[in-house]
N, C-alpha and C. Protein backbone atom coordinates (compact mmCIF):
# COMPACT_ATOMS: atom_id res chain seq x y z
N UNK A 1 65.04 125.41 140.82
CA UNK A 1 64.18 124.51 141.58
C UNK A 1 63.19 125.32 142.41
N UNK A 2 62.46 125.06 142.60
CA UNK A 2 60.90 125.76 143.40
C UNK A 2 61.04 124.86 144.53
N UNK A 3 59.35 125.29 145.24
CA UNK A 3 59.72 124.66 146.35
C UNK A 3 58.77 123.34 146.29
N UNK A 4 57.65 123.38 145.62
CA UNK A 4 57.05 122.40 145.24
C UNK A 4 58.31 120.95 144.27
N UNK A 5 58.94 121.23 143.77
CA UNK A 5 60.06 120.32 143.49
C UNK A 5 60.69 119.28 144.52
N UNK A 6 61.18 120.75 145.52
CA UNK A 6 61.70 120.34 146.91
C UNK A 6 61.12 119.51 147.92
N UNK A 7 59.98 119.89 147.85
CA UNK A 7 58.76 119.11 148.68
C UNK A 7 58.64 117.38 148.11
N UNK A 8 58.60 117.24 146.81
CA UNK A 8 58.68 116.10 146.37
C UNK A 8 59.72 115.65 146.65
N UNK A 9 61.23 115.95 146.82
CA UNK A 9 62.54 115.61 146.74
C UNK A 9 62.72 114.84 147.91
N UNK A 10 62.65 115.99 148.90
CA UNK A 10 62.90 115.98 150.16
C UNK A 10 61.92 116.97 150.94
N UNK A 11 60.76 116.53 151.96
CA UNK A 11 59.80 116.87 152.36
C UNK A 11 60.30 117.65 153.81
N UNK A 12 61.70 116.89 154.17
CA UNK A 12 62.05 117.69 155.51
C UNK A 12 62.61 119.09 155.09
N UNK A 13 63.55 119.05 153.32
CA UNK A 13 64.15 120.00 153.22
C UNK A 13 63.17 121.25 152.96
N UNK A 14 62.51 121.15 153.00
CA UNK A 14 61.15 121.98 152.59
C UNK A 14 60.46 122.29 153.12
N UNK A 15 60.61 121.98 154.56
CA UNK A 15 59.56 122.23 155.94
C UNK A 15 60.71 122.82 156.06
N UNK A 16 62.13 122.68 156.83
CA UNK A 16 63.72 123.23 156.80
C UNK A 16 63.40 124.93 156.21
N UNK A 17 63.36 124.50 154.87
CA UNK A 17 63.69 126.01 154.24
C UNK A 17 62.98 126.74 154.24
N UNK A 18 61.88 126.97 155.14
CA UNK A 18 61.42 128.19 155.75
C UNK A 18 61.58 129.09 156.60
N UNK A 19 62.81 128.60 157.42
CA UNK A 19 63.42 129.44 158.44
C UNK A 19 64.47 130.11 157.64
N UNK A 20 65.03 129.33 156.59
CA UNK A 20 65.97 130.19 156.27
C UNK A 20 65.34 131.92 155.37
N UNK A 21 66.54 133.27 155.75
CA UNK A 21 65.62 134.41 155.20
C UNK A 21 66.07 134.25 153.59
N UNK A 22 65.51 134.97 152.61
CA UNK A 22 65.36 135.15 151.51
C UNK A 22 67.02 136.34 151.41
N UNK A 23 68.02 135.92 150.53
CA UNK A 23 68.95 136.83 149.90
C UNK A 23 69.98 136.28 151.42
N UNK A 24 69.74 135.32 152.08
CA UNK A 24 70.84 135.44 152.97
C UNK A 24 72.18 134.86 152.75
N UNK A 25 73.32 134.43 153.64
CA UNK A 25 74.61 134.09 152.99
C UNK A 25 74.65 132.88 153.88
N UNK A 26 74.84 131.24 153.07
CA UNK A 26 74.34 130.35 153.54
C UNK A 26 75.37 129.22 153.51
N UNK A 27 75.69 128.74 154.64
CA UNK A 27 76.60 127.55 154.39
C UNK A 27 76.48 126.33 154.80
N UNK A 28 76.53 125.27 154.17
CA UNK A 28 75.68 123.96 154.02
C UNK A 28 76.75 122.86 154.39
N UNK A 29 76.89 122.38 155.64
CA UNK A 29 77.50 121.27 155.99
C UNK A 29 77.00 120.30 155.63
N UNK A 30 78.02 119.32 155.22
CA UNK A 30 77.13 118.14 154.27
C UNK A 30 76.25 118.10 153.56
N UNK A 31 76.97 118.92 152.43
CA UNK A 31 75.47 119.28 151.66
C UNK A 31 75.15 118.43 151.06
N UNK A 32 75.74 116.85 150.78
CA UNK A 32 75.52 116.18 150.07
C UNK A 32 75.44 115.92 148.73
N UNK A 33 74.30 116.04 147.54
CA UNK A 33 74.27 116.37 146.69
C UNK A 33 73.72 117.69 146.28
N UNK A 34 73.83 119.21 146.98
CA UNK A 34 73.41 120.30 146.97
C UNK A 34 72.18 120.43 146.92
N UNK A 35 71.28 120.06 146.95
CA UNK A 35 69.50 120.06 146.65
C UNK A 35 69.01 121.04 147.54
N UNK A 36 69.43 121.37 148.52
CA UNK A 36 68.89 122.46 149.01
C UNK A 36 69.73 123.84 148.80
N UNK A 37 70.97 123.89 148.93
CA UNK A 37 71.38 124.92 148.28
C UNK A 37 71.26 125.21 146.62
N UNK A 38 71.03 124.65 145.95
CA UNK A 38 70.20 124.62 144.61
C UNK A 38 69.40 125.43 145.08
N UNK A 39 68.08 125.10 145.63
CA UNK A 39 66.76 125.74 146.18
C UNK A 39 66.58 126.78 146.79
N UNK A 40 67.55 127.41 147.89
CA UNK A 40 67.92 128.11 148.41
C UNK A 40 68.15 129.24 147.39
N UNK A 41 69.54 128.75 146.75
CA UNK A 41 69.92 129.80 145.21
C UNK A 41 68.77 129.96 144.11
N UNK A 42 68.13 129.11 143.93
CA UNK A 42 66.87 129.40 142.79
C UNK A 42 65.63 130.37 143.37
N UNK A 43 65.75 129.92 144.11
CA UNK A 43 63.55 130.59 144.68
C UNK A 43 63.98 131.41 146.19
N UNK A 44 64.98 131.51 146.49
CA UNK A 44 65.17 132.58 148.06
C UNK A 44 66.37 133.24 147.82
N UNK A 45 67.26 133.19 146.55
CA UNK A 45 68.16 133.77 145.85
C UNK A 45 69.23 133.83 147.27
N UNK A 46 69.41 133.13 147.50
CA UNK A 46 70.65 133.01 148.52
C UNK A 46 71.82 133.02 148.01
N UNK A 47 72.61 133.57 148.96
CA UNK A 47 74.59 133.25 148.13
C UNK A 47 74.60 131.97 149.75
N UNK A 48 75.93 131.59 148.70
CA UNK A 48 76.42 130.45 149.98
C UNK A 48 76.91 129.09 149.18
N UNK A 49 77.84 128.58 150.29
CA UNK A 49 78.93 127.42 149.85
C UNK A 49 78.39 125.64 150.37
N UNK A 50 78.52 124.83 149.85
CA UNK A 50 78.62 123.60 150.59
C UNK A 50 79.66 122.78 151.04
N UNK A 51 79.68 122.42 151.71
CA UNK A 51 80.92 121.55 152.36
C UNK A 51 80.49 120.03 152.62
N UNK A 52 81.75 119.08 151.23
CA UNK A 52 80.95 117.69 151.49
C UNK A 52 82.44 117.13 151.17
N UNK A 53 82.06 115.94 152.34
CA UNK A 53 83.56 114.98 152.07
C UNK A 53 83.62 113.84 150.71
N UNK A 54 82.02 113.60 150.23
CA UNK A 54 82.11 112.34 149.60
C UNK A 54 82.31 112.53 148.30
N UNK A 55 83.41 111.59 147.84
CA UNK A 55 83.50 112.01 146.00
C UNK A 55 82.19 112.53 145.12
N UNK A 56 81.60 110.99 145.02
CA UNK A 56 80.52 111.00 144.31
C UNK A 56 79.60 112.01 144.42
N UNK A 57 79.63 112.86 145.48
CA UNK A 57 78.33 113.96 145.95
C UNK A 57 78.78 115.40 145.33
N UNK A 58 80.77 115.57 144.94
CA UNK A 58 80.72 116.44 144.69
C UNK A 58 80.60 117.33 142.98
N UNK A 59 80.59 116.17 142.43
CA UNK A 59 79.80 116.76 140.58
C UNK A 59 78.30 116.24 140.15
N UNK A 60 77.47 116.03 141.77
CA UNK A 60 76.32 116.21 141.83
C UNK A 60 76.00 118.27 142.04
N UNK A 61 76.98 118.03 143.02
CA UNK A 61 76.28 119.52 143.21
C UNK A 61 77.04 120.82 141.95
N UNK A 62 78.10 120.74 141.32
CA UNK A 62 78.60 120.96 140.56
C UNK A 62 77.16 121.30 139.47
N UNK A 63 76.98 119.95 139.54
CA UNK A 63 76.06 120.02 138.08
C UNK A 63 74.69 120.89 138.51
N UNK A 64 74.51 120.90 140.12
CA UNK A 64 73.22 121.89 140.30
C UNK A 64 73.48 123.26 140.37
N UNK A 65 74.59 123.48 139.94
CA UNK A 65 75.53 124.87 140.22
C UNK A 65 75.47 125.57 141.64
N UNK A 66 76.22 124.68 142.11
CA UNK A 66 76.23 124.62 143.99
C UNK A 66 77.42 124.82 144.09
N UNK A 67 78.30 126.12 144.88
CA UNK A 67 79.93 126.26 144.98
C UNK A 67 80.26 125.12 146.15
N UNK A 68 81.18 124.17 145.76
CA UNK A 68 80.85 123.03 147.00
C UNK A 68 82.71 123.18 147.27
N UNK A 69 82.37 122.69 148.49
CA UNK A 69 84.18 122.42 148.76
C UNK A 69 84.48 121.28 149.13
N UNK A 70 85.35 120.66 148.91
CA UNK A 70 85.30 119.54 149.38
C UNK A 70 86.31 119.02 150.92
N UNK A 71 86.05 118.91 151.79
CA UNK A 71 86.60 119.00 152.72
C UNK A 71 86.10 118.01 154.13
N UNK A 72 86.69 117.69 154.83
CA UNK A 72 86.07 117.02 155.95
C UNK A 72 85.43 118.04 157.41
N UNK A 73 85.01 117.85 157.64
CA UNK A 73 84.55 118.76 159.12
C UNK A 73 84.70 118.60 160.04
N UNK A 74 85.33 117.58 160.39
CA UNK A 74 86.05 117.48 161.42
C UNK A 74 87.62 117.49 161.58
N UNK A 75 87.87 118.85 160.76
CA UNK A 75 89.22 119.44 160.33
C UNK A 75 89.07 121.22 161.30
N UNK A 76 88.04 121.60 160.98
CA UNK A 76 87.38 122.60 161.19
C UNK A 76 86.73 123.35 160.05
N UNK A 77 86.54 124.78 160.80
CA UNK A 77 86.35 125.67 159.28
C UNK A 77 87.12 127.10 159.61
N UNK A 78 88.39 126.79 159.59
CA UNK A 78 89.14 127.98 159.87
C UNK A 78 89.15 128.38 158.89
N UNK A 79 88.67 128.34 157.22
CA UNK A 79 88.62 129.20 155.97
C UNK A 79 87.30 130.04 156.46
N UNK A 80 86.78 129.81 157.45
CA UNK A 80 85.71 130.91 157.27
C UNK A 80 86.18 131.86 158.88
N UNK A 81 85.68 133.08 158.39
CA UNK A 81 86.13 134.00 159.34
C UNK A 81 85.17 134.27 160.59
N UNK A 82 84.74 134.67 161.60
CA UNK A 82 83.89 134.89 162.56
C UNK A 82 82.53 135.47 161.93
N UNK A 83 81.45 135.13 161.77
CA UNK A 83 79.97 135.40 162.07
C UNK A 83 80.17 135.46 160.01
N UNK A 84 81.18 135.04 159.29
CA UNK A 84 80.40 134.73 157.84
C UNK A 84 79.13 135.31 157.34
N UNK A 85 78.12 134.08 157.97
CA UNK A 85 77.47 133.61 157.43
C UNK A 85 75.99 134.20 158.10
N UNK A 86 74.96 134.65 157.27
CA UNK A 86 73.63 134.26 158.21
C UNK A 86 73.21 133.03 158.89
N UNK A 87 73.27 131.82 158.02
CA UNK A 87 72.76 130.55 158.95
C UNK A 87 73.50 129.63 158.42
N UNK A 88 73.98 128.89 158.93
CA UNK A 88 74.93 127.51 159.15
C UNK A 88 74.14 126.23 158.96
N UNK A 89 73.62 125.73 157.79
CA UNK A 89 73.10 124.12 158.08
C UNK A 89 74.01 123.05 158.18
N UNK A 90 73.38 121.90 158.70
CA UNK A 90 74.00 120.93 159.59
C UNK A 90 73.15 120.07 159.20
N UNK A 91 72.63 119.62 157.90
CA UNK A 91 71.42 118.62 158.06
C UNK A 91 71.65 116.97 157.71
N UNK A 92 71.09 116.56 158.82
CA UNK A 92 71.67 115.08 158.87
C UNK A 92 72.47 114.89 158.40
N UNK A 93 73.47 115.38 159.27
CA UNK A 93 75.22 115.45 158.93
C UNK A 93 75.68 115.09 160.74
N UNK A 94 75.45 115.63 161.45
CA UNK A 94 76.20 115.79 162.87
C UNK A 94 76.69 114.25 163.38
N UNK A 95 75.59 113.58 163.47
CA UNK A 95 75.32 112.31 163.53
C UNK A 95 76.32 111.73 163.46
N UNK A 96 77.36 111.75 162.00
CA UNK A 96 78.56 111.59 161.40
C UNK A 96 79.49 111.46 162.13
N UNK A 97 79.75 112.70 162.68
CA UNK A 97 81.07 113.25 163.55
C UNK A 97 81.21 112.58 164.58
N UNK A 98 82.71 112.37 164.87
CA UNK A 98 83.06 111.97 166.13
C UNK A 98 83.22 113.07 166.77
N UNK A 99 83.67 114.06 166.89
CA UNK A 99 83.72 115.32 167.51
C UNK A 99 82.64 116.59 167.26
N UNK A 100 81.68 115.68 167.88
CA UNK A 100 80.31 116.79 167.99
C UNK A 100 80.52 117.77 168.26
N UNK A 101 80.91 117.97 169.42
CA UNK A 101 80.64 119.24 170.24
C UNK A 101 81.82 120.56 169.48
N UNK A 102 83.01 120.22 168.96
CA UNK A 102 84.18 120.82 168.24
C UNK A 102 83.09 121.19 166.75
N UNK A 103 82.46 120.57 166.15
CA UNK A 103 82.02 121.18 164.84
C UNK A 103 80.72 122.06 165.27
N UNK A 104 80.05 121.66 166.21
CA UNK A 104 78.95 123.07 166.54
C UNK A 104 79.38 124.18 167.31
N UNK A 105 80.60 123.65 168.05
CA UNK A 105 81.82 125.40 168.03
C UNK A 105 81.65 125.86 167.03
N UNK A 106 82.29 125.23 166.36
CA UNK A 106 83.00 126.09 164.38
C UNK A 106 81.50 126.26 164.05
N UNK A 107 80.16 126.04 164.53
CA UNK A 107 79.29 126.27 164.18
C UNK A 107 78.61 127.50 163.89
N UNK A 108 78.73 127.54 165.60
CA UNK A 108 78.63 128.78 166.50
C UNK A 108 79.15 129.98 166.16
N UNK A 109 80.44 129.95 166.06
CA UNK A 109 81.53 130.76 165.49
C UNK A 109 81.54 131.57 163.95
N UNK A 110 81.30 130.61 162.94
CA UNK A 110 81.11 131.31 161.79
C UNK A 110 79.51 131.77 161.77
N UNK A 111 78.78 131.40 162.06
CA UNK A 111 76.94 131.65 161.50
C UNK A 111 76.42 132.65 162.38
N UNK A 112 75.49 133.32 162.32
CA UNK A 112 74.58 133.87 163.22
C UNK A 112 73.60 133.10 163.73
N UNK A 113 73.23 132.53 163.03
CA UNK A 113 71.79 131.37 163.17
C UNK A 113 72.47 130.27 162.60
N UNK A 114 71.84 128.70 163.21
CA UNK A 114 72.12 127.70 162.71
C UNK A 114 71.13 126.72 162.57
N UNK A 115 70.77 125.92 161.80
CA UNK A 115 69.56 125.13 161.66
C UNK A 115 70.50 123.61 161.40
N UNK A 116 70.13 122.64 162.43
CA UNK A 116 70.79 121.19 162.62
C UNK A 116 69.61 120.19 163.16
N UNK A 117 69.78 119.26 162.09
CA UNK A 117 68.78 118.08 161.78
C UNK A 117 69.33 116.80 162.33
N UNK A 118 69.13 115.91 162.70
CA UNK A 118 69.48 114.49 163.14
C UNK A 118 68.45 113.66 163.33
N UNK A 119 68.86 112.34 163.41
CA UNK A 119 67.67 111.33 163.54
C UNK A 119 67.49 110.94 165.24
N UNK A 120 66.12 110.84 165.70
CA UNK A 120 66.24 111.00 166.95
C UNK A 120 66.02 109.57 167.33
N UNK A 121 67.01 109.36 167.89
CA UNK A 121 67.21 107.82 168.46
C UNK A 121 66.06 107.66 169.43
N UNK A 122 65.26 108.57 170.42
CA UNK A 122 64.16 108.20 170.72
C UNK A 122 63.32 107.90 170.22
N UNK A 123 63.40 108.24 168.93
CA UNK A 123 61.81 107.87 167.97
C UNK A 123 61.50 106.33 168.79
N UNK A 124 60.10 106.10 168.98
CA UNK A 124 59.53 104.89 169.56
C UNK A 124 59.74 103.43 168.79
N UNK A 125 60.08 103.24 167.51
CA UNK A 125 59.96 102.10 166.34
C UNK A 125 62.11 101.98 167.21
N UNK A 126 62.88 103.07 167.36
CA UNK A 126 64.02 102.44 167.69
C UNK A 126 63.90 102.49 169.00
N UNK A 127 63.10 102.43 169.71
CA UNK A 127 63.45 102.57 171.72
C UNK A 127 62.66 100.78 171.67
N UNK A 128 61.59 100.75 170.35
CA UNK A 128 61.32 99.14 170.44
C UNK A 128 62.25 98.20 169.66
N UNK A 129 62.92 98.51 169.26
CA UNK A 129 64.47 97.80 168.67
C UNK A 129 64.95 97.28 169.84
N UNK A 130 65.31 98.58 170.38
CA UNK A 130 66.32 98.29 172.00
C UNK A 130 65.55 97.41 172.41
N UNK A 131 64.25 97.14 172.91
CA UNK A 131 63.83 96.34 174.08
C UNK A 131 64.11 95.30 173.47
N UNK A 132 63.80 95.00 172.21
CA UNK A 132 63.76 93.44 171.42
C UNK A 132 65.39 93.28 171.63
N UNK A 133 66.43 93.80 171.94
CA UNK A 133 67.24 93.52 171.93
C UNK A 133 68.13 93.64 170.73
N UNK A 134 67.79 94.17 170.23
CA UNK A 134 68.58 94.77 168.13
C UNK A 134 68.58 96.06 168.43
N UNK A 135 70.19 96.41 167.70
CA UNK A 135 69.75 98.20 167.25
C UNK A 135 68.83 98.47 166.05
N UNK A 136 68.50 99.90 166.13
CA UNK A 136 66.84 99.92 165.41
C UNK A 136 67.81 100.37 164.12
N UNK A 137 66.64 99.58 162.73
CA UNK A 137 67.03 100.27 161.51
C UNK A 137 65.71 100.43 160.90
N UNK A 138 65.09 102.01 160.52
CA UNK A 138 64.41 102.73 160.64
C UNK A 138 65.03 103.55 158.89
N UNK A 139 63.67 104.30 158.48
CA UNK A 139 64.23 105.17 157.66
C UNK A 139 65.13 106.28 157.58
N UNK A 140 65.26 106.68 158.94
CA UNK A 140 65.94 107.90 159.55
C UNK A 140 67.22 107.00 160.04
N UNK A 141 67.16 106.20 160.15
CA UNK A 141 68.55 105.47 160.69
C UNK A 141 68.67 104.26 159.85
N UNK A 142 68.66 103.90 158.25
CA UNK A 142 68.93 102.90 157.34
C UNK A 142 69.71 101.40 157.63
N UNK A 143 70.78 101.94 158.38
CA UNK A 143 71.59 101.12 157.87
C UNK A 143 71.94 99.47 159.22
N UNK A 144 72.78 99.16 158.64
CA UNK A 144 72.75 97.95 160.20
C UNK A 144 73.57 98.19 161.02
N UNK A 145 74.07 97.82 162.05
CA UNK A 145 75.12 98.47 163.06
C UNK A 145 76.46 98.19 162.65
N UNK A 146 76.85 97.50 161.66
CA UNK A 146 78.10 97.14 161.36
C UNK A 146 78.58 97.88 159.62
N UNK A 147 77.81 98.67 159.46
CA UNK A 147 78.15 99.53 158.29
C UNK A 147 77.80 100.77 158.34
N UNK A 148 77.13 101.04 159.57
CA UNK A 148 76.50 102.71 159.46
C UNK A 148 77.39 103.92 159.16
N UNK A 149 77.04 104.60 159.00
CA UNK A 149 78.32 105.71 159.39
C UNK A 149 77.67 106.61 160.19
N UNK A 150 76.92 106.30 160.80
CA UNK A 150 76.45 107.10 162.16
C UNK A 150 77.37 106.70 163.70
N UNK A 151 77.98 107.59 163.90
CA UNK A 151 78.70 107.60 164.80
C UNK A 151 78.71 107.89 166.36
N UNK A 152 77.16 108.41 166.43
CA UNK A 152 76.39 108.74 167.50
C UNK A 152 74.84 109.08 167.30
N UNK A 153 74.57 108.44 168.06
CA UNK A 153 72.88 108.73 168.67
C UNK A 153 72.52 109.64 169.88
N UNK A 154 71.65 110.50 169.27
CA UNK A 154 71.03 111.11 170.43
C UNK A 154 69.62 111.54 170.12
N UNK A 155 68.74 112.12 171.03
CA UNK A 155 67.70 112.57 171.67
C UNK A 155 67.12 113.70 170.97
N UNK A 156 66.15 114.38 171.43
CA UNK A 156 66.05 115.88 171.56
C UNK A 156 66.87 116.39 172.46
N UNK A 157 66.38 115.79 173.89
CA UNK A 157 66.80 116.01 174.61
C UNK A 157 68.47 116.20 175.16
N UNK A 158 69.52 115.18 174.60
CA UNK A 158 70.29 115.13 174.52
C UNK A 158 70.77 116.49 173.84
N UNK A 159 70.33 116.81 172.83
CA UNK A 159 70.98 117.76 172.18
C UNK A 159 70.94 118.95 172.36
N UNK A 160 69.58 119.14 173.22
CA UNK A 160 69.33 120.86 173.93
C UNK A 160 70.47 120.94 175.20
N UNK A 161 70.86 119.62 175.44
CA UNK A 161 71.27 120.59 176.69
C UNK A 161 73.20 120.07 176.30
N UNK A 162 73.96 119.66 175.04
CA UNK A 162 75.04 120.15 174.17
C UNK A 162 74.68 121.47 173.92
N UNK A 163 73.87 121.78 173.22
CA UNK A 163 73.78 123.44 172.43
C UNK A 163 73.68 124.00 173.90
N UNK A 164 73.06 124.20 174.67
CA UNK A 164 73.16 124.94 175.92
C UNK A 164 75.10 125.28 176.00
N UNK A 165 75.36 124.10 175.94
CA UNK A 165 77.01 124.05 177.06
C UNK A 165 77.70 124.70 175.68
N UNK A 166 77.89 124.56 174.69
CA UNK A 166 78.75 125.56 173.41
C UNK A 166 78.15 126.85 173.25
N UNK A 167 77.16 127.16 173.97
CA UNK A 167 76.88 129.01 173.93
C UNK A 167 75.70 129.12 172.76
N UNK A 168 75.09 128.25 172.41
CA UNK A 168 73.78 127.64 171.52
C UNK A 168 72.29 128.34 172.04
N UNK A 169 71.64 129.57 171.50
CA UNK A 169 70.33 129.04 172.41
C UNK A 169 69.32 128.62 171.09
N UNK A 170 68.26 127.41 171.54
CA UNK A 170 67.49 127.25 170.76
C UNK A 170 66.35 128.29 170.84
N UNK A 171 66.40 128.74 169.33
CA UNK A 171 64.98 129.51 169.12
C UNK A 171 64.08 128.27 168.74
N UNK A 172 64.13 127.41 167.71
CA UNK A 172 62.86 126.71 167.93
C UNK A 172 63.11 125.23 167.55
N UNK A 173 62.59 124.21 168.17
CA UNK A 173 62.88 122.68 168.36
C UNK A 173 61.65 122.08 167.70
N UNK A 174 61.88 121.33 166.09
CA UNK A 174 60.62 120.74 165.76
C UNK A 174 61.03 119.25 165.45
N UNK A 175 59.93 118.49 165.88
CA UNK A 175 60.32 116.94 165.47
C UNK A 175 59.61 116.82 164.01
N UNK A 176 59.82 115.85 162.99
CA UNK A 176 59.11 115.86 162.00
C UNK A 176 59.30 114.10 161.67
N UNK A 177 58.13 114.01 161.02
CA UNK A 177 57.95 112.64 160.43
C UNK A 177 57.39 112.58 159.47
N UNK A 178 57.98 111.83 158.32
CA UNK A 178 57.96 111.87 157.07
C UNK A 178 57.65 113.53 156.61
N UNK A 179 59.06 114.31 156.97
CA UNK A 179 58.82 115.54 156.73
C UNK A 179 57.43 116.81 157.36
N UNK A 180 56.34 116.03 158.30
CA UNK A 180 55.42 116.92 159.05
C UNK A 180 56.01 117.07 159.96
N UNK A 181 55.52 118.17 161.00
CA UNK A 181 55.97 118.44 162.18
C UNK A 181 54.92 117.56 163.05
N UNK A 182 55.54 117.01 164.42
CA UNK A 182 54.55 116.22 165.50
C UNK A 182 54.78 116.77 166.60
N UNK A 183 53.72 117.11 167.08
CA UNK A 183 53.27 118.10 167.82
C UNK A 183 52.95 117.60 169.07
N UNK A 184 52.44 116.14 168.90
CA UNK A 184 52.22 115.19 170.13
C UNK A 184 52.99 114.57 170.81
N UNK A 185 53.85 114.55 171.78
CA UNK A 185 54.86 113.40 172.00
C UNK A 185 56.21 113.32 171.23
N UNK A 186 56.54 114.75 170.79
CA UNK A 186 57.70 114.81 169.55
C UNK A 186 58.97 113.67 169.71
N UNK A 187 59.17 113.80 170.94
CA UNK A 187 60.44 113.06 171.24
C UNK A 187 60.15 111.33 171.30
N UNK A 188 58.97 111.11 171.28
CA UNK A 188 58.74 109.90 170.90
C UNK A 188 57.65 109.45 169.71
N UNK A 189 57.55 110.18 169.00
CA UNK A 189 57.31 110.26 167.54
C UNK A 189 57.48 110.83 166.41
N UNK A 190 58.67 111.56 166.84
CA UNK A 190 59.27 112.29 165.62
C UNK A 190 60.89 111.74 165.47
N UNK A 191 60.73 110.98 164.19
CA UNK A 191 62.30 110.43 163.60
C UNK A 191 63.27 111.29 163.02
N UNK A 192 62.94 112.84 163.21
CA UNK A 192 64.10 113.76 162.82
C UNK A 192 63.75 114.63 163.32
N UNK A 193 64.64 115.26 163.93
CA UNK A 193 64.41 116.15 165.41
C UNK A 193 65.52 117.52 164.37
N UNK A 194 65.02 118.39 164.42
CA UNK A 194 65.15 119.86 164.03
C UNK A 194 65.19 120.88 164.75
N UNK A 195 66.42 121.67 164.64
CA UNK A 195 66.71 122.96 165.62
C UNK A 195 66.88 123.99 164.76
N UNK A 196 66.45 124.94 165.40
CA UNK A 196 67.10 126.45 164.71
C UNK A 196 67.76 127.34 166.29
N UNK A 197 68.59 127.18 165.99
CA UNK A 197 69.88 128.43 166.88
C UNK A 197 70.31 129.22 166.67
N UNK A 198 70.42 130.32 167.75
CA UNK A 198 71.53 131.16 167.11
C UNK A 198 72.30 131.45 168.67
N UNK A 199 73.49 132.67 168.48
CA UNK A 199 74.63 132.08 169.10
C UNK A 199 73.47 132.72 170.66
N UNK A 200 74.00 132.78 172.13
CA UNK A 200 73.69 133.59 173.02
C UNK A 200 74.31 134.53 173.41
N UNK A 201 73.50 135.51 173.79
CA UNK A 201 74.05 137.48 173.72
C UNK A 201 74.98 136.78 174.95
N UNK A 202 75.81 137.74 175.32
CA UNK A 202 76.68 137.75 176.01
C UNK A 202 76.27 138.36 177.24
N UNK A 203 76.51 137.84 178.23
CA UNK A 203 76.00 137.67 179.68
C UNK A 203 76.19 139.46 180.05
């Protein structure tokens, strides 16, 4: 897969996979159906594993020749040993978890760098949900409140200052919509809010 592929696929994963370096060792929380570790392994020749709980997702990535495991994450990742990995993705996966703050430990812990995506409940189309009195269902947030499997909402803001308190520093915070970056007002016009971290030196 190239990256022009990727760009058609998924426009965030493709703005995303420029932080990651070329030949690095890469591990993909919720990788879903592997499409970016595919991409990663084809055109930036990366090594690296995915980790996905859902049946159906895992002889998707199989078939993209993606080493996937199948496992939940909010188990931990005690199969992986301290600093693994070059970078740790997290992409629109966190959201998921009931125990946020416990899987960007295990985050912290195995990766050097980490890159984590979510839908930002400030986006303005869901802060006008709230006023109307409905929770917002948005492309970044699909579903209705009684089937989601989003298990938490948060911010930008919200989330810089979690990564602060687990030993997180952000190197760089981008909002994106329909896969661009917004540059204006991110936190209230960008429906997927994007981090790249890595751990903080020691005091």
């Amino acid at each position: 897969m190239n990256f022009h592929e990727l760009n058609v696929l998924r426009a965030d994963l493709a703005f995303i996979a420029h932080w990651v370096n070329p030949a690095s060792h890469v591990l993909d929380l919720g990788c879903g159906d592997g499409v970016m570790l595919q991409y990663l392994q084809t055109d930036k020749h990366c090594i690296g594993y995915g980790v996905e709980i859902d049946d159906a997702k895992i002889p998707l990535c199989i078939e993209r020749g993606v080493a996937v495991i199948q496992q939940d994450l909010e188990t931990g990742l005690a199969m992986f040993v301290d600093n693994a990995f070059d970078t740790v993705l997290c992409l629109s996966a966190l959201q998921m978890m009931k125990n946020v703050e416990g899987v960007l430990r295990d985050i912290a812990r195995v990766g050097r760098e980490a890159i984590v995506s979510f839908p930002n409940f400030a986006y303005w189309p869901h802060r006008l949900a709230l006023i109307g009195g409905r929770m917002p269902v948005s492309k970044s947030l699909p579903y209705e409140w009684y089937d989601t499997p989003n298990v938490r909402c948060a911010t930008i803001y919200d989330f810089q200052e979690l990564a602060n308190q687990v030993g997180l520093e952000v190197l760089e915070c981008i909002a994106l919509h329909d896969g661009k970056p917004v540059t204006f007002l991110p936190n209230w016009r960008g429906s997927l809010a994007v981090f790249r971290l890595r751990k903080k030196s020691p005091a």
